[in-house]
C-alpha atoms as a PDB file:
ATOM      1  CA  UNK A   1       0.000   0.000   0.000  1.00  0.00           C
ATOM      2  CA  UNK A   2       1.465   3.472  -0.809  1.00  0.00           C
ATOM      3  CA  UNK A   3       1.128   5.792   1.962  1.00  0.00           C
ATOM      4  CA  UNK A   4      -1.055   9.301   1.047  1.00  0.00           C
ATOM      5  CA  UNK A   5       0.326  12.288   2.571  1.00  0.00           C
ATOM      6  CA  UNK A   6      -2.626  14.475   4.424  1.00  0.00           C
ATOM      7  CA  UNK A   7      -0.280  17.920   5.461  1.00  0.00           C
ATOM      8  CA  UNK A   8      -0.432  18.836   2.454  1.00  0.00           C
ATOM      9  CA  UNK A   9      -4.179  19.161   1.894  1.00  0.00           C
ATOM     10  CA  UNK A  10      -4.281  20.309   5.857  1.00  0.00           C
ATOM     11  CA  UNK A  11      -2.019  23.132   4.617  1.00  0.00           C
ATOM     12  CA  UNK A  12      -4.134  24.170   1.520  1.00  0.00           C
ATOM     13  CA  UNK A  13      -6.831  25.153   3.790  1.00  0.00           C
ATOM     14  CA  UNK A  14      -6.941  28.933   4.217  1.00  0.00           C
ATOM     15  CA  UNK A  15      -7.969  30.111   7.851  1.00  0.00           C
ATOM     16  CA  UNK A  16     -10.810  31.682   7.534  1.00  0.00           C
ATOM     17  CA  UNK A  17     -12.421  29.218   5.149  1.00  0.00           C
ATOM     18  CA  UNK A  18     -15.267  26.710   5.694  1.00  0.00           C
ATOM     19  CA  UNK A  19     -13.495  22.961   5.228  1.00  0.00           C
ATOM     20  CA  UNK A  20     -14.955  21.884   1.267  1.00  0.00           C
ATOM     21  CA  UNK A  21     -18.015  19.967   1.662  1.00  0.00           C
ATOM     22  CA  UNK A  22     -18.343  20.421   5.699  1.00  0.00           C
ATOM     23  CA  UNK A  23     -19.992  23.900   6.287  1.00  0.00           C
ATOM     24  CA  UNK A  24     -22.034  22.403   8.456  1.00  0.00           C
ATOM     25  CA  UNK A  25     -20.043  21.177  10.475  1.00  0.00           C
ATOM     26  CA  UNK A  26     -17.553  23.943  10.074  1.00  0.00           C
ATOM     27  CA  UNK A  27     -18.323  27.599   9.099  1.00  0.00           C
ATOM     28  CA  UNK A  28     -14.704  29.331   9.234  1.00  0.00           C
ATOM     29  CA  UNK A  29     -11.926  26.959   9.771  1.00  0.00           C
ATOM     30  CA  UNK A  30      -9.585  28.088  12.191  1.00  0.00           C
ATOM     31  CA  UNK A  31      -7.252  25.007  14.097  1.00  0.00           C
ATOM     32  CA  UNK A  32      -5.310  25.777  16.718  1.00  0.00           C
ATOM     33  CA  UNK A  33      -2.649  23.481  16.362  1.00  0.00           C
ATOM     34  CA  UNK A  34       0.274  23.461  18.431  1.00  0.00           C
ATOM     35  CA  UNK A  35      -1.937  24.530  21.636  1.00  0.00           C
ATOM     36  CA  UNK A  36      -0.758  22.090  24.047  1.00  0.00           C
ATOM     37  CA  UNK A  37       2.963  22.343  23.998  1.00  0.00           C
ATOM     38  CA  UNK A  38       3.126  18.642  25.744  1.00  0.00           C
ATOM     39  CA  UNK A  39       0.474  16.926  23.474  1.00  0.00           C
ATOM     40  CA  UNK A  40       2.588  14.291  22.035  1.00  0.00           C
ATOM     41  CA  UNK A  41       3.236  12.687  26.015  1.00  0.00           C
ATOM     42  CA  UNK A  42       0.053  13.070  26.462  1.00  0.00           C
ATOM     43  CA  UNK A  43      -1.170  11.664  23.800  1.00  0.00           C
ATOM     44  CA  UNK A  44      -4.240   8.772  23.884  1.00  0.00           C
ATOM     45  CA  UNK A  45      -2.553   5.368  23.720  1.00  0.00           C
ATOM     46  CA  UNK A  46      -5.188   4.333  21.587  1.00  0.00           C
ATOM     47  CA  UNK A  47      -4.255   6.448  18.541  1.00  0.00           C
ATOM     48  CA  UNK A  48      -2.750   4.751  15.245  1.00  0.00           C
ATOM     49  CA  UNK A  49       0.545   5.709  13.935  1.00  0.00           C
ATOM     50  CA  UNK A  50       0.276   8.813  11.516  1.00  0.00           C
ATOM     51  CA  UNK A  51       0.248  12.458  11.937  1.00  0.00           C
ATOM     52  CA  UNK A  52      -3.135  12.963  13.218  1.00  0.00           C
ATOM     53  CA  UNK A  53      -3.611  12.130  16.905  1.00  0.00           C
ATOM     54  CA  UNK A  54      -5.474  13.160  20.096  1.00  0.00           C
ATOM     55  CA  UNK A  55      -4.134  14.605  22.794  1.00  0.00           C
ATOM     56  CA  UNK A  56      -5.717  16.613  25.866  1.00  0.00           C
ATOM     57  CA  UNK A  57      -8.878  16.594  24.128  1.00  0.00           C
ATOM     58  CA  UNK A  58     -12.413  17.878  25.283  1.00  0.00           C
ATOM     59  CA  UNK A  59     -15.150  15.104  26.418  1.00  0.00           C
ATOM     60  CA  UNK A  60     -18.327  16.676  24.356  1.00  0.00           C
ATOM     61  CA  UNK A  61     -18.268  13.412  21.665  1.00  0.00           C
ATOM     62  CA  UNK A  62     -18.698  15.708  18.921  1.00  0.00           C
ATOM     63  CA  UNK A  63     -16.013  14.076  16.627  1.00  0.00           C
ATOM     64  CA  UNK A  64     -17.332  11.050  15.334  1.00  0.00           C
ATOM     65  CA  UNK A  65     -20.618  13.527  14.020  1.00  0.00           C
ATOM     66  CA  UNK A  66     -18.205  14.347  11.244  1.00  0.00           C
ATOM     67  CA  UNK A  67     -15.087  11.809  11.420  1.00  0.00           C
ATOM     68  CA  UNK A  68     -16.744   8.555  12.295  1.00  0.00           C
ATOM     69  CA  UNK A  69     -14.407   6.857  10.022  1.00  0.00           C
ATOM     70  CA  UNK A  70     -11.786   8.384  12.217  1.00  0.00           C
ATOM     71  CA  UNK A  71     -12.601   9.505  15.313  1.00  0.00           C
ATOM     72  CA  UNK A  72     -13.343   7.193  18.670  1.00  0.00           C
ATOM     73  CA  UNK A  73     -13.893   7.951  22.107  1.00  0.00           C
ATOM     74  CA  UNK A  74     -12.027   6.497  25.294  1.00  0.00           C
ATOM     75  CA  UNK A  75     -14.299   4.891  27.833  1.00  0.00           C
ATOM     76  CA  UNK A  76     -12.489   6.562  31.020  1.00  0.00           C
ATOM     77  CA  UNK A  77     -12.796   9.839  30.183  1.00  0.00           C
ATOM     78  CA  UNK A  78     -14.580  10.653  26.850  1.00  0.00           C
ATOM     79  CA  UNK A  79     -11.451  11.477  25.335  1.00  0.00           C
ATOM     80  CA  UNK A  80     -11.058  11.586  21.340  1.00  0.00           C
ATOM     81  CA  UNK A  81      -8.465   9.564  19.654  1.00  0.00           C
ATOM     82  CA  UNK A  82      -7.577   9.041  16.162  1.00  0.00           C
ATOM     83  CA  UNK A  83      -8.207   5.287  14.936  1.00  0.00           C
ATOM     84  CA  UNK A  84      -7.904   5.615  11.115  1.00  0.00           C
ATOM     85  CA  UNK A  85      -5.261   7.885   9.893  1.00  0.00           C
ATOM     86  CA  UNK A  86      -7.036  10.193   6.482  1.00  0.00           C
ATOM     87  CA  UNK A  87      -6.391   8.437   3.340  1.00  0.00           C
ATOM     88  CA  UNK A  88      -7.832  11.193   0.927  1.00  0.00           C
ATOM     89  CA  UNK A  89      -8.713  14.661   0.711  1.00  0.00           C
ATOM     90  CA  UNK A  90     -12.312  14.647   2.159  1.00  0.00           C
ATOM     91  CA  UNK A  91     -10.661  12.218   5.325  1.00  0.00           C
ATOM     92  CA  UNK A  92      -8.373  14.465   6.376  1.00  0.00           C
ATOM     93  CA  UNK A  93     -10.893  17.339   6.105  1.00  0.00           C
ATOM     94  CA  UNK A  94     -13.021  15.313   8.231  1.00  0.00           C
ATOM     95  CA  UNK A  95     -10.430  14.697  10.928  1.00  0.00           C
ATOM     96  CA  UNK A  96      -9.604  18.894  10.522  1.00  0.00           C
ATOM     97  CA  UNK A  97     -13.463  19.129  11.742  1.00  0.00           C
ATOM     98  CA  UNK A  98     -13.472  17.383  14.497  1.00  0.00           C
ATOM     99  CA  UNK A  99     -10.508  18.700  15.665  1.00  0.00           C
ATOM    100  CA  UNK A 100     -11.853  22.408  14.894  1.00  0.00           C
ATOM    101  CA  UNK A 101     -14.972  21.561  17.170  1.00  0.00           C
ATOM    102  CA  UNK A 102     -12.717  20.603  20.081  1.00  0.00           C
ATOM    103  CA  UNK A 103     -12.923  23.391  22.415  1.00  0.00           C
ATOM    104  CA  UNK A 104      -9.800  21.985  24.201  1.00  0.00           C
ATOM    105  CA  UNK A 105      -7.750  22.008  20.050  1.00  0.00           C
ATOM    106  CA  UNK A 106      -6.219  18.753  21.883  1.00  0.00           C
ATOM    107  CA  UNK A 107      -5.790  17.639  18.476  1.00  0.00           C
ATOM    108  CA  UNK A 108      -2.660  16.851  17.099  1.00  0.00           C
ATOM    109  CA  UNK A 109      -0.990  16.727  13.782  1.00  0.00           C
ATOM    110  CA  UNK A 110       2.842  16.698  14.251  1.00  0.00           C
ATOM    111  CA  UNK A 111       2.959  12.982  14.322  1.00  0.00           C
ATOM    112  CA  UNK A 112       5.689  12.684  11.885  1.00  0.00           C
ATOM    113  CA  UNK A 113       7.571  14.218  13.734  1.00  0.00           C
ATOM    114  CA  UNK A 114       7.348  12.072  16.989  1.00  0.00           C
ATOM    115  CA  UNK A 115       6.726   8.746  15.127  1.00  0.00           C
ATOM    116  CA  UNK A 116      10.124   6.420  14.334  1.00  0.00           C
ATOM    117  CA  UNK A 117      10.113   2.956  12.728  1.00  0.00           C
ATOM    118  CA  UNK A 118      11.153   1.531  16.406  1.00  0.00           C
ATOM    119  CA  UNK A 119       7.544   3.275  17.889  1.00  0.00           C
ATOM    120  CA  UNK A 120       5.507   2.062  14.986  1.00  0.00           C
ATOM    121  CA  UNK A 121       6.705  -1.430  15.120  1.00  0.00           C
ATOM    122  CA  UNK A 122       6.571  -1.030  19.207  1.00  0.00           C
ATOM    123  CA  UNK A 123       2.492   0.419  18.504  1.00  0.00           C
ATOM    124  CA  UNK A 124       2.152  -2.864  16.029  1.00  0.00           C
ATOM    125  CA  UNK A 125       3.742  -5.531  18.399  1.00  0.00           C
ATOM    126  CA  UNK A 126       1.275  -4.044  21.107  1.00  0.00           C
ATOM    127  CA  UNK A 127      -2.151  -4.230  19.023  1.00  0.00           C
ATOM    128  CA  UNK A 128      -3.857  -6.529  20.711  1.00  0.00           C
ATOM    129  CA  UNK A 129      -3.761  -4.367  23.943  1.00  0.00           C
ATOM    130  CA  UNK A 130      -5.754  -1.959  21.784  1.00  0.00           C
ATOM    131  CA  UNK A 131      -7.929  -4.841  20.243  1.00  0.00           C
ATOM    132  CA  UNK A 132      -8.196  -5.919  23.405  1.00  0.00           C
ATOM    133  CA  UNK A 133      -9.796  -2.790  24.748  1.00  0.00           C
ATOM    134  CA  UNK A 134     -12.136  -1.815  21.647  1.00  0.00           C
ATOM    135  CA  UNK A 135     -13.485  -5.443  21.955  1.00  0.00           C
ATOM    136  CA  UNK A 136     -14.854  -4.443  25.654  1.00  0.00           C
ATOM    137  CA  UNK A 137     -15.869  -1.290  24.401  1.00  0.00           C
ATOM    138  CA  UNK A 138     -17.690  -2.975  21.793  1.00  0.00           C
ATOM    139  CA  UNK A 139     -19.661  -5.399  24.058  1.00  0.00           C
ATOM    140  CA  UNK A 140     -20.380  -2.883  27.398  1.00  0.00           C
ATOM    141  CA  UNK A 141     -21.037   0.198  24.915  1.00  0.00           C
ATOM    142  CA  UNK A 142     -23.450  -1.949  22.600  1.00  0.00           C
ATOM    143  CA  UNK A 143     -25.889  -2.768  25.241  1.00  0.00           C
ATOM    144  CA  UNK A 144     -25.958   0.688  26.313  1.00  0.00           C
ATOM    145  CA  UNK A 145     -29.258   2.454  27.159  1.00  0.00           C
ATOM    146  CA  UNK A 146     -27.311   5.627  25.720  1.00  0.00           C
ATOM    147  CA  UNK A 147     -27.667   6.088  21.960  1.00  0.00           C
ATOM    148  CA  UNK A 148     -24.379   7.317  21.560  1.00  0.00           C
ATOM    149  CA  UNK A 149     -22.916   4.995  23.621  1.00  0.00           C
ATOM    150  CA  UNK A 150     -24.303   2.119  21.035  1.00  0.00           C
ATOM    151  CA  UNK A 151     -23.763   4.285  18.113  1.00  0.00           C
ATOM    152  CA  UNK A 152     -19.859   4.692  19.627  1.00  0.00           C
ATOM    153  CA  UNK A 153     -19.336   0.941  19.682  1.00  0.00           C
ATOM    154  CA  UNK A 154     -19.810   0.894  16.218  1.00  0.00           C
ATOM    155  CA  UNK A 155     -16.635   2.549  16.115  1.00  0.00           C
ATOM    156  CA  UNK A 156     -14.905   0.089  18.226  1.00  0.00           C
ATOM    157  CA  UNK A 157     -16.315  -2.891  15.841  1.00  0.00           C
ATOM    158  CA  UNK A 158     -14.568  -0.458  12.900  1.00  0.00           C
ATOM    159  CA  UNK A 159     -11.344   0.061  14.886  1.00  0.00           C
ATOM    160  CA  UNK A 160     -10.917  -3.895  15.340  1.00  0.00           C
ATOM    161  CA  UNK A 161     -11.610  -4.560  11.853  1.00  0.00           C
ATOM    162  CA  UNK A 162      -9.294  -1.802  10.876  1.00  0.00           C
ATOM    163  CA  UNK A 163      -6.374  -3.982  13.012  1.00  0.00           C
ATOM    164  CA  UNK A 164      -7.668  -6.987  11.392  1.00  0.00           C
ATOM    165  CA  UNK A 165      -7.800  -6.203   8.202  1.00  0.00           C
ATOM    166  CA  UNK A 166      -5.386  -3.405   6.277  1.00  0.00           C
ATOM    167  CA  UNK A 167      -3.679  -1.532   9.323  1.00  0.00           C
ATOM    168  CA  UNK A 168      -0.862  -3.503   8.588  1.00  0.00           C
ATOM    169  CA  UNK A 169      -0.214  -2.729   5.194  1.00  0.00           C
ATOM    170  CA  UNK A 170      -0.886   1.406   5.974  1.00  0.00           C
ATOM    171  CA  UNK A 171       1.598   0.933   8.523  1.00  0.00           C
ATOM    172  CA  UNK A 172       4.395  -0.765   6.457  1.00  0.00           C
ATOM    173  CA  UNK A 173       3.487   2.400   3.770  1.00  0.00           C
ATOM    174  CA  UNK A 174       3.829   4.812   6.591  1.00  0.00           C
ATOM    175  CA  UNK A 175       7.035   2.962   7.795  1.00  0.00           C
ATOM    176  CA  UNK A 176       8.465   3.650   4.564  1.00  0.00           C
ATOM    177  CA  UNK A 177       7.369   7.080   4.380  1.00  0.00           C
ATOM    178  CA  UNK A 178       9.246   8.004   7.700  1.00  0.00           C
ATOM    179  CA  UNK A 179      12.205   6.029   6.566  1.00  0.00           C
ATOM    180  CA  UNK A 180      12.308   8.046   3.042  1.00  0.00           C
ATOM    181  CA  UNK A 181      10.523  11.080   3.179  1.00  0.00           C
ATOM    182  CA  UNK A 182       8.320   9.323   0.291  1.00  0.00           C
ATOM    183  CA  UNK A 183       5.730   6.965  -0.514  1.00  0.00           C
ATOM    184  CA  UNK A 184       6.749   3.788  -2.289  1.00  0.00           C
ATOM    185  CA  UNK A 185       6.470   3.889  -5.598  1.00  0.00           C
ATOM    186  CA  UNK A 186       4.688   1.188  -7.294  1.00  0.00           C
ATOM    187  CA  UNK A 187       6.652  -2.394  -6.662  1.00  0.00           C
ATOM    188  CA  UNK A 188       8.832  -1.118  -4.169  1.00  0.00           C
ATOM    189  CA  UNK A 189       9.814  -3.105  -0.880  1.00  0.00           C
ATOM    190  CA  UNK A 190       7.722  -1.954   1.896  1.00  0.00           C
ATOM    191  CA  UNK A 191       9.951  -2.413   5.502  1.00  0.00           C
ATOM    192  CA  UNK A 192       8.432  -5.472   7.820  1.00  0.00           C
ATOM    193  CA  UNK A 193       6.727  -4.447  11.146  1.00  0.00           C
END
C-alpha cells in the first residue's frame, strides 16, 4: 500500500475558510494546532501511527458527528483519539473538523515528527492491547441504554476490523514514508513491522 500524505491538503486550507463539503459542520476553519505544547506525552494510547492524533482533548463526543471513520472515544474519560489515519482529501478534512470543534484544540498533527520505525513497530507488536480494549468497548457500549454509547461501539467494531484487516499494510506504507521522506512507488519493498 502506498502511503497518502494528508499535510499537504491540511495546509491548503486557508484560515478563515469553511473545510470543502463540511460547512455544516464547520463555518470558518480556524485550528489551533500546536496549543498544548506537551500533546505528544500526552497523547491517547489508543491512537494509530500517523500524523493525526489526540491529545488533551475535550469530552463533548462531537467528533465522530463528522469523522466517524476516524474519530473514537475512550471509555475513562470521553477522550477523542484518532483510529484511522485520512487516506484522501475529504478524510483528512473530516479529521480537521473534528478537531476544529474541540474546544480543548487537543488535536494533534505533528505525528511525523514524533513517530520512528522503532515506535511504529513497538504500537504494532502491542495491538492486541488496543484490540483488546475496543473489543470491551464494543460489548459494554453496545448494550448501552445511551444512543451514543451504542452508536460509539460501532466505532470500536470499525477500529478492530481496521487492526484486522489493512492496518498492517498502511503501517508498512507509513514505515516507509518516515524512513524516506516518500511513498513507495509502485513495486517497491515496503519495511516489515
Amino acid at each position: 500500500m502506498t502511503y497518502w500524505d494528508p499535510i499537504p491538503t491540511l495546509r491548503a486550507c486557508a484560515e478563515g475558510e469553511p473545510l470543502p463539503g463540511l460547512a455544516q459542520w464547520v463555518p470558518v476553519y480556524s485550528a489551533s494546532w500546536g496549543a498544548w505544547p506537551d500533546a505528544w506525552q500526552e497523547r491517547n494510547w489508543r491512537n494509530v501511527p500517523g500524523p493525526f492524533y489526540g491529545a488533551v482533548t475535550d469530552t463533548c463526543w462531537v467528533g465522530r458527528g463528522v469523522a466517524p471513520d476516524h474519530i473514537l472515544y475512550d471509555d475513562e474519560h470521553g477522550q477523542e483519539f484518532v483510529y484511522r489515519q485520512p487516506r484522501t482529501p475529504e478524510e483528512t478534512h473530516r479529521i480537521m473538523a473534528a478537531a476544529w470543534q474541540d474546544p480543548m484544540a487537543g488535536f494533534e498533527c505533528d505525528g511525523d515528527a514524533h513517530w520512528t520505525p522503532e515506535l511504529v513497530r513497538d504500537w504494532w507488536r502491542d495491538r492486541g492491547r488496543v484490540r483488546a480494549w475496543a473489543d470491551t468497548l464494543d460489548r459494554t457500549w453496545s448494550v448501552s441504554q445511551d444512543e451514543d454509547r451504542r452508536e460509539a461501539a460501532g466505532g470500536a467494531r470499525a477500529y478492530v476490523a481496521h487492526i484486522d484487516h489493512g492496518l498492517g499494510d498502511y503501517l508498512r506504507g507509513y514505515l516507509f514514508w518516515l524512513q524516506e521522506a516518500r511513498p513507495a512507488r509502485p513495486g517497491e519493498g515496503l519495511p516489515g513491522l
